[in-house]
Structures are given as structure tokens and as C-alpha cells.
Protein backbone atom coordinates (compact mmCIF):
# COMPACT_ATOMS: atom_id res chain seq x y z
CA UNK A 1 0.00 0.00 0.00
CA UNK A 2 1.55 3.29 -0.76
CA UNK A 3 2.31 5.33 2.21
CA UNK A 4 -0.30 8.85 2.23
CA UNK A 5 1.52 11.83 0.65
CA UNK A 6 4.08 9.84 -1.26
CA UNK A 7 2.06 9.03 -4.48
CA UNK A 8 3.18 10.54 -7.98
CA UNK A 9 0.79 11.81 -9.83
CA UNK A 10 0.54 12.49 -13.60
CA UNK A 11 -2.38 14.69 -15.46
CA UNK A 12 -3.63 14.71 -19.09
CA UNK A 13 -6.18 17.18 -20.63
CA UNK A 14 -7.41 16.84 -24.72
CA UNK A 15 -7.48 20.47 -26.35
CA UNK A 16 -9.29 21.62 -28.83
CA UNK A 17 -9.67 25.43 -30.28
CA UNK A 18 -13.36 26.08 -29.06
CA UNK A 19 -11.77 25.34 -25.55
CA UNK A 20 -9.16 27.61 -25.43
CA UNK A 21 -10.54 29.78 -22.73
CA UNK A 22 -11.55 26.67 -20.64
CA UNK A 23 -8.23 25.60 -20.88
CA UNK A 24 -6.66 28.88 -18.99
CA UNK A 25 -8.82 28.57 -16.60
CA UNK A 26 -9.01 24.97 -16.02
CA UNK A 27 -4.97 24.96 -15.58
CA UNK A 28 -5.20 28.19 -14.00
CA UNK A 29 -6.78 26.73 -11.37
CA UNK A 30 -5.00 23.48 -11.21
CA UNK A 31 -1.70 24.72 -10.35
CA UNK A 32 -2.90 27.81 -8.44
CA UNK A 33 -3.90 25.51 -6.06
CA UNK A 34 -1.25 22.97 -5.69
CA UNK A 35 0.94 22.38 -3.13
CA UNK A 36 3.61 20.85 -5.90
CA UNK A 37 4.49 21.80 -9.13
CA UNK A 38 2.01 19.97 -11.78
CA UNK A 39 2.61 18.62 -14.81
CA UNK A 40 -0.06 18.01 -17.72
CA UNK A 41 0.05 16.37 -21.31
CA UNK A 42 -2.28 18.42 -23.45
CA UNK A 43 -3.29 15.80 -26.25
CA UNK A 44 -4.40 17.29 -29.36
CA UNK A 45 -4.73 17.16 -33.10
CA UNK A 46 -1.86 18.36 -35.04
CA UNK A 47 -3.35 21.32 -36.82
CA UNK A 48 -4.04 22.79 -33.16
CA UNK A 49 -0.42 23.11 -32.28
CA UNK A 50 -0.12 27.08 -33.06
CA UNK A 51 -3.58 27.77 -30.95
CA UNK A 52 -2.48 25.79 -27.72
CA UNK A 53 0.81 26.90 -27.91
CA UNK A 54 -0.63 30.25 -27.21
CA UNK A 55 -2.20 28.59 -24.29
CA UNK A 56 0.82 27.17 -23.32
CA UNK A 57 2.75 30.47 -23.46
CA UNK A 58 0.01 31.91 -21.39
CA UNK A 59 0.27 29.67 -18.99
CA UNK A 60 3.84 29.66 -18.71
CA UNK A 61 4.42 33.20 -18.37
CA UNK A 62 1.78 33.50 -15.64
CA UNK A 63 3.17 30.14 -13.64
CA UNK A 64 6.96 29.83 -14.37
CA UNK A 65 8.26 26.35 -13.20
CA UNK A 66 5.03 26.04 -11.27
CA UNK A 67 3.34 24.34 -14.13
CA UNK A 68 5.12 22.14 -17.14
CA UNK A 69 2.36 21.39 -20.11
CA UNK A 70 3.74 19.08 -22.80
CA UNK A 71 1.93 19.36 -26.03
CA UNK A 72 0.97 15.74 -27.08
CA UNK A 73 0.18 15.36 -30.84
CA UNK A 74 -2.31 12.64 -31.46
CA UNK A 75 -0.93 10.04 -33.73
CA UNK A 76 -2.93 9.72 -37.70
CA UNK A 77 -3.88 6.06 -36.47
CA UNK A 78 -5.52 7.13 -33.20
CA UNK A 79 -7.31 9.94 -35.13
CA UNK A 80 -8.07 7.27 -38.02
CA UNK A 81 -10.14 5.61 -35.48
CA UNK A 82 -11.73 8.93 -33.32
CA UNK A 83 -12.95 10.27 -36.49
CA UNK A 84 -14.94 6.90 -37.98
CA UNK A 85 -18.80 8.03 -35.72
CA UNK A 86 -21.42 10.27 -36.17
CA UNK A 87 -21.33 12.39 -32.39
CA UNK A 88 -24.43 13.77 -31.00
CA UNK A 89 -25.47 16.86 -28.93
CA UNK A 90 -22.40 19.35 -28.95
CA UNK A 91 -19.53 16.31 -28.70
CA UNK A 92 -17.08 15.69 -31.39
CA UNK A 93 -14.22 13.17 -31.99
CA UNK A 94 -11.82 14.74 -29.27
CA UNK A 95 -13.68 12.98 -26.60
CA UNK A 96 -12.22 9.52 -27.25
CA UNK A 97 -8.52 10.75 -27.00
CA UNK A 98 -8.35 9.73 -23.48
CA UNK A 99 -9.21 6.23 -24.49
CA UNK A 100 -5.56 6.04 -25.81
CA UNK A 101 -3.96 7.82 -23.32
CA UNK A 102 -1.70 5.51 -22.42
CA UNK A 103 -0.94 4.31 -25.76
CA UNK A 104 0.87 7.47 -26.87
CA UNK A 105 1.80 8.22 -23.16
CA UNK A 106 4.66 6.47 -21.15
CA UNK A 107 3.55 6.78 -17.49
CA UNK A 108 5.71 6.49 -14.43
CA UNK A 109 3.13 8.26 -12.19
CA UNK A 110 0.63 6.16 -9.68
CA UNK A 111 -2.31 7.96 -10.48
CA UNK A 112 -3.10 9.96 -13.71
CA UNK A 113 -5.83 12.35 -13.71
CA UNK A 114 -7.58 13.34 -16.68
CA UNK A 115 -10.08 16.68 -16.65
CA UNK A 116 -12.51 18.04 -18.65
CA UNK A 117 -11.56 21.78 -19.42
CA UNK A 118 -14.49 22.76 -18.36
CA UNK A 119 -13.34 22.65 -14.52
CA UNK A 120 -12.61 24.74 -12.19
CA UNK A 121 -10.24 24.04 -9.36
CA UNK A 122 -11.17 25.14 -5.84
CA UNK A 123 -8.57 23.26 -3.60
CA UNK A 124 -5.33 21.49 -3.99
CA UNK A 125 -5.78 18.83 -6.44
CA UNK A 126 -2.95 16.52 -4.81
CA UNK A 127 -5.53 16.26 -1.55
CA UNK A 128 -7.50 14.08 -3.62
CA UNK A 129 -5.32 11.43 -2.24
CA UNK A 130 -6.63 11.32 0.87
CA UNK A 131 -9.94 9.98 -0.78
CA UNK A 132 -8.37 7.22 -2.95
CA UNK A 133 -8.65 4.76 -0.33
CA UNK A 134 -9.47 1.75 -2.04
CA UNK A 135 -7.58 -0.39 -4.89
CA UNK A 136 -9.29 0.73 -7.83
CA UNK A 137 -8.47 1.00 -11.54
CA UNK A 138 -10.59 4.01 -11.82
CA UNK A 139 -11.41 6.67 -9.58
CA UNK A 140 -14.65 8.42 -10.45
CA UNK A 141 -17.53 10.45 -8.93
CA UNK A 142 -21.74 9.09 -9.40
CA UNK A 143 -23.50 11.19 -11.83
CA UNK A 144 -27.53 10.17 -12.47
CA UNK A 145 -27.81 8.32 -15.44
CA UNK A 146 -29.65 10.16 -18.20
CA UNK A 147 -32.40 8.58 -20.22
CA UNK A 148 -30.07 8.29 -23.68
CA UNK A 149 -27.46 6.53 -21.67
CA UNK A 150 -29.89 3.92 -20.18
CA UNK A 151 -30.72 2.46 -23.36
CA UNK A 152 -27.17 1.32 -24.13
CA UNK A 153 -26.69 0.01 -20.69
CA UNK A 154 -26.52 -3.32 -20.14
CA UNK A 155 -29.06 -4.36 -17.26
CA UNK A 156 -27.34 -5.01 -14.26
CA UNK A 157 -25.67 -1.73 -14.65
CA UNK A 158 -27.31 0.63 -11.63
CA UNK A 159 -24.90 2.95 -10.94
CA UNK A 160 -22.96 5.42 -13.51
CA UNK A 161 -20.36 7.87 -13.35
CA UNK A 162 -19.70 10.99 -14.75
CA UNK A 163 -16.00 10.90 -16.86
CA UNK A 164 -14.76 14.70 -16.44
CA UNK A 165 -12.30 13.55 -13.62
CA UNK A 166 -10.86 10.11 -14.07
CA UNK A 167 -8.42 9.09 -11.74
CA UNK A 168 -6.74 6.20 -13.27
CA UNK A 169 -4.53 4.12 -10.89
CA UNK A 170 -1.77 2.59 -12.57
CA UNK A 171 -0.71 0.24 -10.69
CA UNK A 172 -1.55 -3.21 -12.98
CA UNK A 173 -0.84 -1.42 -16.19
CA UNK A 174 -1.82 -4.40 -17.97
CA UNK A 175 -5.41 -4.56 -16.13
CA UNK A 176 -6.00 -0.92 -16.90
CA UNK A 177 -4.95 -1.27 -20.47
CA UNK A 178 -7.20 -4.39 -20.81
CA UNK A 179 -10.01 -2.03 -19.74
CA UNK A 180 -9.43 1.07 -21.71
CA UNK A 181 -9.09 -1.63 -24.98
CA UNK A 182 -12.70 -3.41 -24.14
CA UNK A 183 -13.63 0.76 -24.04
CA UNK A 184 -12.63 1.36 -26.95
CA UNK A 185 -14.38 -1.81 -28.34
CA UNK A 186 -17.64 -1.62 -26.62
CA UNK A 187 -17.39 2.38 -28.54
CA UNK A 188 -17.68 0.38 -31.92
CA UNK A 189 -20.60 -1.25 -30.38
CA UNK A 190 -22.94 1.31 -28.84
CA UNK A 191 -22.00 4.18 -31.09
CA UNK A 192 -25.38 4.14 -33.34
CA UNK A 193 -27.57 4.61 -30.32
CA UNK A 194 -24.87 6.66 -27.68
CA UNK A 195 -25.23 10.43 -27.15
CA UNK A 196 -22.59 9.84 -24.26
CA UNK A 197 -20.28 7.50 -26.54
CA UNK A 198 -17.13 7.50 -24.45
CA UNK A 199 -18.88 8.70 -21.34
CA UNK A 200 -21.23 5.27 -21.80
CA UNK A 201 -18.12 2.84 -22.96
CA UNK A 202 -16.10 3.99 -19.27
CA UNK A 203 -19.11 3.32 -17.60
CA UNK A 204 -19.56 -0.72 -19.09
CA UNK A 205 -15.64 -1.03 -19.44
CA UNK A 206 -14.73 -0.23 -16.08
CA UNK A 207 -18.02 -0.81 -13.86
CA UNK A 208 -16.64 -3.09 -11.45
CA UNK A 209 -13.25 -2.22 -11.65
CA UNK A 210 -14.09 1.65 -10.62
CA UNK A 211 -14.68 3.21 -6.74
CA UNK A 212 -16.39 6.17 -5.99
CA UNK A 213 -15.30 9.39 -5.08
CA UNK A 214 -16.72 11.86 -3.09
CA UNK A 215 -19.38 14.24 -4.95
CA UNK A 216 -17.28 17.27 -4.17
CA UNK A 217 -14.49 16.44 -6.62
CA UNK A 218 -16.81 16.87 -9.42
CA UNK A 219 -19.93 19.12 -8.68
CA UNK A 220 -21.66 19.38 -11.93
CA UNK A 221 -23.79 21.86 -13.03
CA UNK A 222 -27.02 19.39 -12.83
CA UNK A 223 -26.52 19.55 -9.12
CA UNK A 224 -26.43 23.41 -8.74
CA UNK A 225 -29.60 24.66 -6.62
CA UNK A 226 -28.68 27.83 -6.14
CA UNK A 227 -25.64 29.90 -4.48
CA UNK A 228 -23.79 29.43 -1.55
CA UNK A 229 -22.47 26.34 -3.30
CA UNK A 230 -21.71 22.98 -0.59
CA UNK A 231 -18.51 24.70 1.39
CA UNK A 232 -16.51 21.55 0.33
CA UNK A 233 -16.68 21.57 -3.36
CA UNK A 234 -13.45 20.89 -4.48
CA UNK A 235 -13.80 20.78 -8.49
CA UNK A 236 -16.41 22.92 -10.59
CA UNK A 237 -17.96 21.43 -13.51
CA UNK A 238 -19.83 23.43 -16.28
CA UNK A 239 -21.40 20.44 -17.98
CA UNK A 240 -23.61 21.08 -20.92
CA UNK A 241 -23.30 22.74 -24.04
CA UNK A 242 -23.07 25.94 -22.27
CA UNK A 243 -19.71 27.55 -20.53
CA UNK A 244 -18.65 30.17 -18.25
CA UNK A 245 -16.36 31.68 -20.53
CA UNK A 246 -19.52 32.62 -22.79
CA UNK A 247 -20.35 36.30 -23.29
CA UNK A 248 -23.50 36.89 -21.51
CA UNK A 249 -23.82 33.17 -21.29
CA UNK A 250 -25.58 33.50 -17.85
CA UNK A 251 -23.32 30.47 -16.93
CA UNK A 252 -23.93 30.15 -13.08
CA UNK A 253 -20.06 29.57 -12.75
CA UNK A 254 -19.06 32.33 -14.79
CA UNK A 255 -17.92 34.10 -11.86
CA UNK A 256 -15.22 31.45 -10.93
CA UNK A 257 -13.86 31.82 -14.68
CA UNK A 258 -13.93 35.44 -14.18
CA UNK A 259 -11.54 35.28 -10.93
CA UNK A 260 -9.34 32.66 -13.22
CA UNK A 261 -9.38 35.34 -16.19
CA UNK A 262 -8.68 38.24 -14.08
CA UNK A 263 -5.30 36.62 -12.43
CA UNK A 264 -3.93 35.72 -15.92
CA UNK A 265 -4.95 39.53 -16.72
CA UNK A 266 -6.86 38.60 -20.18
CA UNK A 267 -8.31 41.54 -21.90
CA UNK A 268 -12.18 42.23 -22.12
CA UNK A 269 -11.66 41.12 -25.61
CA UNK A 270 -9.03 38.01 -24.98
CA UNK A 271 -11.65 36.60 -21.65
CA UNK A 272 -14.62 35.39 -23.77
CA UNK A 273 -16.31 33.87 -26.37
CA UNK A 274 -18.42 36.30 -29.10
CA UNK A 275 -20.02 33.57 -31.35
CA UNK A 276 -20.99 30.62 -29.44
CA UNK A 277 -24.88 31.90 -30.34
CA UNK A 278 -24.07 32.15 -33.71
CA UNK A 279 -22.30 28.49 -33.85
CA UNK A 280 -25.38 27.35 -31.65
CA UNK A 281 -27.51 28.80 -34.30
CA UNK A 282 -25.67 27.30 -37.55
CA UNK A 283 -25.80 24.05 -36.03
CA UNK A 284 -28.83 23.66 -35.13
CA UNK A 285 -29.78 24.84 -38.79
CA UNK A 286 -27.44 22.45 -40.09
CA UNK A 287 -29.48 19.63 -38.52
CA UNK A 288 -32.89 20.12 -39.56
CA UNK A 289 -32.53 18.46 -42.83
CA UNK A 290 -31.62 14.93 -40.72
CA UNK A 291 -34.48 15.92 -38.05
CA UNK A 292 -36.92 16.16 -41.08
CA UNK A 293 -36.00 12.95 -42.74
CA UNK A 294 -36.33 11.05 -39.35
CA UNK A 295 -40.01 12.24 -39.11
């Protein structure tokens, strides 16, 4: 058993250009809270090198040795493979990345977090340890299963997860390869039916090979009642197609990417995104054809 305190920990984000606010903040937060220097791979496609290298440089001017980001270009046969399904809702191909994290990835950490960049850190991230009690591959907190993720769920599947924050343990990196390949398989299988594609696949894959962490290290924004928020929340999550860094998004966590935005000094111009309604908009135009044709 590892002795508390002593673990090494890796992280891993996936980038992509709509994100690139999320992203400051999201690592903003990570390292401004952290009691050790943190390091992340940032996955990505190759054609996004220039636009998260200006996250990087951001980043790095603002954090010094505080914060090392390696920029991990996703190999042609990975992408080959992320690009082959039709994604639903406002998901696209960059969400299976993580699948094949450890294929492009040599880990020597113990744990390896991944997060969604829409997060925002609230405490020290390496105080998650404390809360990894039990052997696990996967660490993981309970989300409520939606209705589209139900009916690719095999039946004596009660319980689901929400995959923002993944704390992989990698302690039997054979095991946890094992499971991220039947993932990656049971994605082939479910993708006609999945909105949640990868989301669903962790959730079969790993099901009893997973423990549960405490809500507070992933409060989602299906959980938010109103403000003060719990006084232990350790991890904000702006699920849904709608994020903080949105101008005049209403997002109710906007304020928490504000405080992130106004520490790495971004300009009123550099802080937020103009055209999500006009993306919204065009998509939602672009699928009415399909809609009609299903009537």
C-alpha cells in the first residue's frame, strides 16, 4: 500500500480550439492551487499546435516552473479511429482521446488524472489522495444516469459515473490497459444509439473495476440549486453545451472563470467567447434536414 503523501501523480487534458478559454482557466486553477508543481500532457490534433501553444505560453508566463504542459500530438492512427462516428449533442471526436492515453503516453506516475476543461479548481488537487482509499483502476464520482445513456446500458448496470475527472490508478498497467481496450471496443458497439459514446463505454468497461469518489471532486452543473455552493466543493464542472467563458452566457459559474481570467490579466476582448450563439444557431440549422428525414 503506498504510504499517504508519497504518491506521484501524472495529469492529461485533450485540447481543442473552441476550448481555449476553458483551458486557462481549467490549468489556471490546477496549479494555483497545488501544493507541488504539476505537470499536464495536453493531447491534441496536429493542426491545433499554433492555438495551444498560445495557451501554453500563457500559462507559462503567468506560472513559471510552477506548471510544465507538454503538447501531445495525437498520432494519424488514433485519429483514423476517433474520427470513424457520427457524435451527438455538442460532442465531437476529441472525446475519445483519453481512451488512448496511455498508448501514446509512457507513465511512471501512480495515479493519472484526466479533466474536462471545463473545470474549475477550488482546492489542492494533490488532496484528492486522501480519498483514494481503495484499490481501484478508476477513480470516479456518481453522476444520475440520463435517459439516452440507459438504453445502451446493459441491465445489471445501476450505478454510472460521470467521466470529467478520471483518476486512473496505474498500478496493474496491464489490467488498466485491458479495460481502456474493451472501451474502446464496446465504442464500436454502442456508437449508433450513444449520445454519451465515451462517457457510456467507461461506464460498461470499467463498472466493477471503478470506486467512488466523493461528490465534491466533481460538482456538476445538474446539481447546482442555487448559491452558496456545498462549502466543500473541491472541483467545478460546467457540464452542458453551455460555458462560463460565454459572453453573456448566464453560466452560473461564470464568476469562478472570471476570478481565473482576471489573475492571468486577459483583456475584455481576450476573456470570452463572441459567437458561441451564432455556432449554436448554424448548427442547429445544419441539422434540420436529418431531423426532417427522421419524421
Amino acid at each position: 500500500m503506498r504510504a499517504p503523501g508519497r504518491s506521484r501523480f501524472g495529469f492529461f487534458v485533450v485540447f481543442e480550439p473552441s476550448y481555449s478559454l476553458g483551458c486557462l482557466a481549467a490549468l489556471s486553477s490546477l496549479v494555483r492551487h497545488a501544493s507541488r508543481p504539476i505537470a499536464v500532457d495536453v493531447l491534441m490534433r496536429a493542426q491545433y499546435r499554433r492555438a495551444a501553444d498560445e495557451v501554453i505560453d500563457k500559462l507559462k508566463r503567468k506560472y513559471g516552473d510552477r506548471l510544465v504542459l507538454r503538447a501531445v500530438v495525437v498520432p494519424p492512427a488514433i485519429l483514423d479511429q476517433c474520427d470513424n462516428f457520427n457524435f451527438r449533442a455538442h460532442f465531437i471526436a476529441e472525446i475519445l482521446f483519453r481512451l488512448y492515453y496511455f498508448d501514446i503516453v509512457e507513465s511512471r506516475s501512480d495515479y493519472v488524472i484526466y479533466l474536462d476543461l471545463d473545470m474549475i479548481l477550488m482546492v489542492d488537487i494533490f488532496s484528492i489522495e486522501q480519498d483514494l482509499g481503495h484499490a481501484a483502476l478508476l477513480h470516479v464520482v456518481e453522476a444520475k444516469m440520463q435517459d439516452a445513456s440507459r438504453g445502451v446500458m446493459p441491465p445489471h448496470i445501476s450505478r454510472y459515473l460521470n467521466s470529467g475527472l478520471l483518476v486512473f490508478d496505474t498500478t496493474d498497467s496491464a489490467a488498466l490497459g485491458q479495460a481502456l481496450l474493451k472501451a474502446r471496443h464496446i465504442v464500436n458497439e454502442i456508437a449508433e444509439k450513444a449520445q454519451f459514446l465515451d462517457q457510456d463505454a467507461i461506464n460498461i468497461a470499467f463498472y466493477d473495476k471503478l470506486e467512488y469518489l466523493p461528490r465534491k471532486w466533481n460538482f456538476t452543473l445538474e446539481e447546482f440549486t442555487g448559491y452558496p455552493l456545498p462549502g466543500d466543493t473541491a472541483v467545478l464542472h460546467a457540464t452542458g453545451s453551455r460555458k462560463p467563458w460565454f459572453f453573456r452566457g448566464g453560466h452560473p459559474f461564470s464568476m469562478w472563470y472570471e476570478k481565473e481570467a482576471d489573475l492571468l490579466e486577459l483583456t475584455f476582448l481576450g476573456r470570452y467567447d463572441f459567437w458561441w450563439a451564432a455556432r449554436r444557431l448554424a448548427t442547429r440549422l445544419k441539422r434540420l434536414p436529418d431531423a426532417r428525414r427522421l419524421r
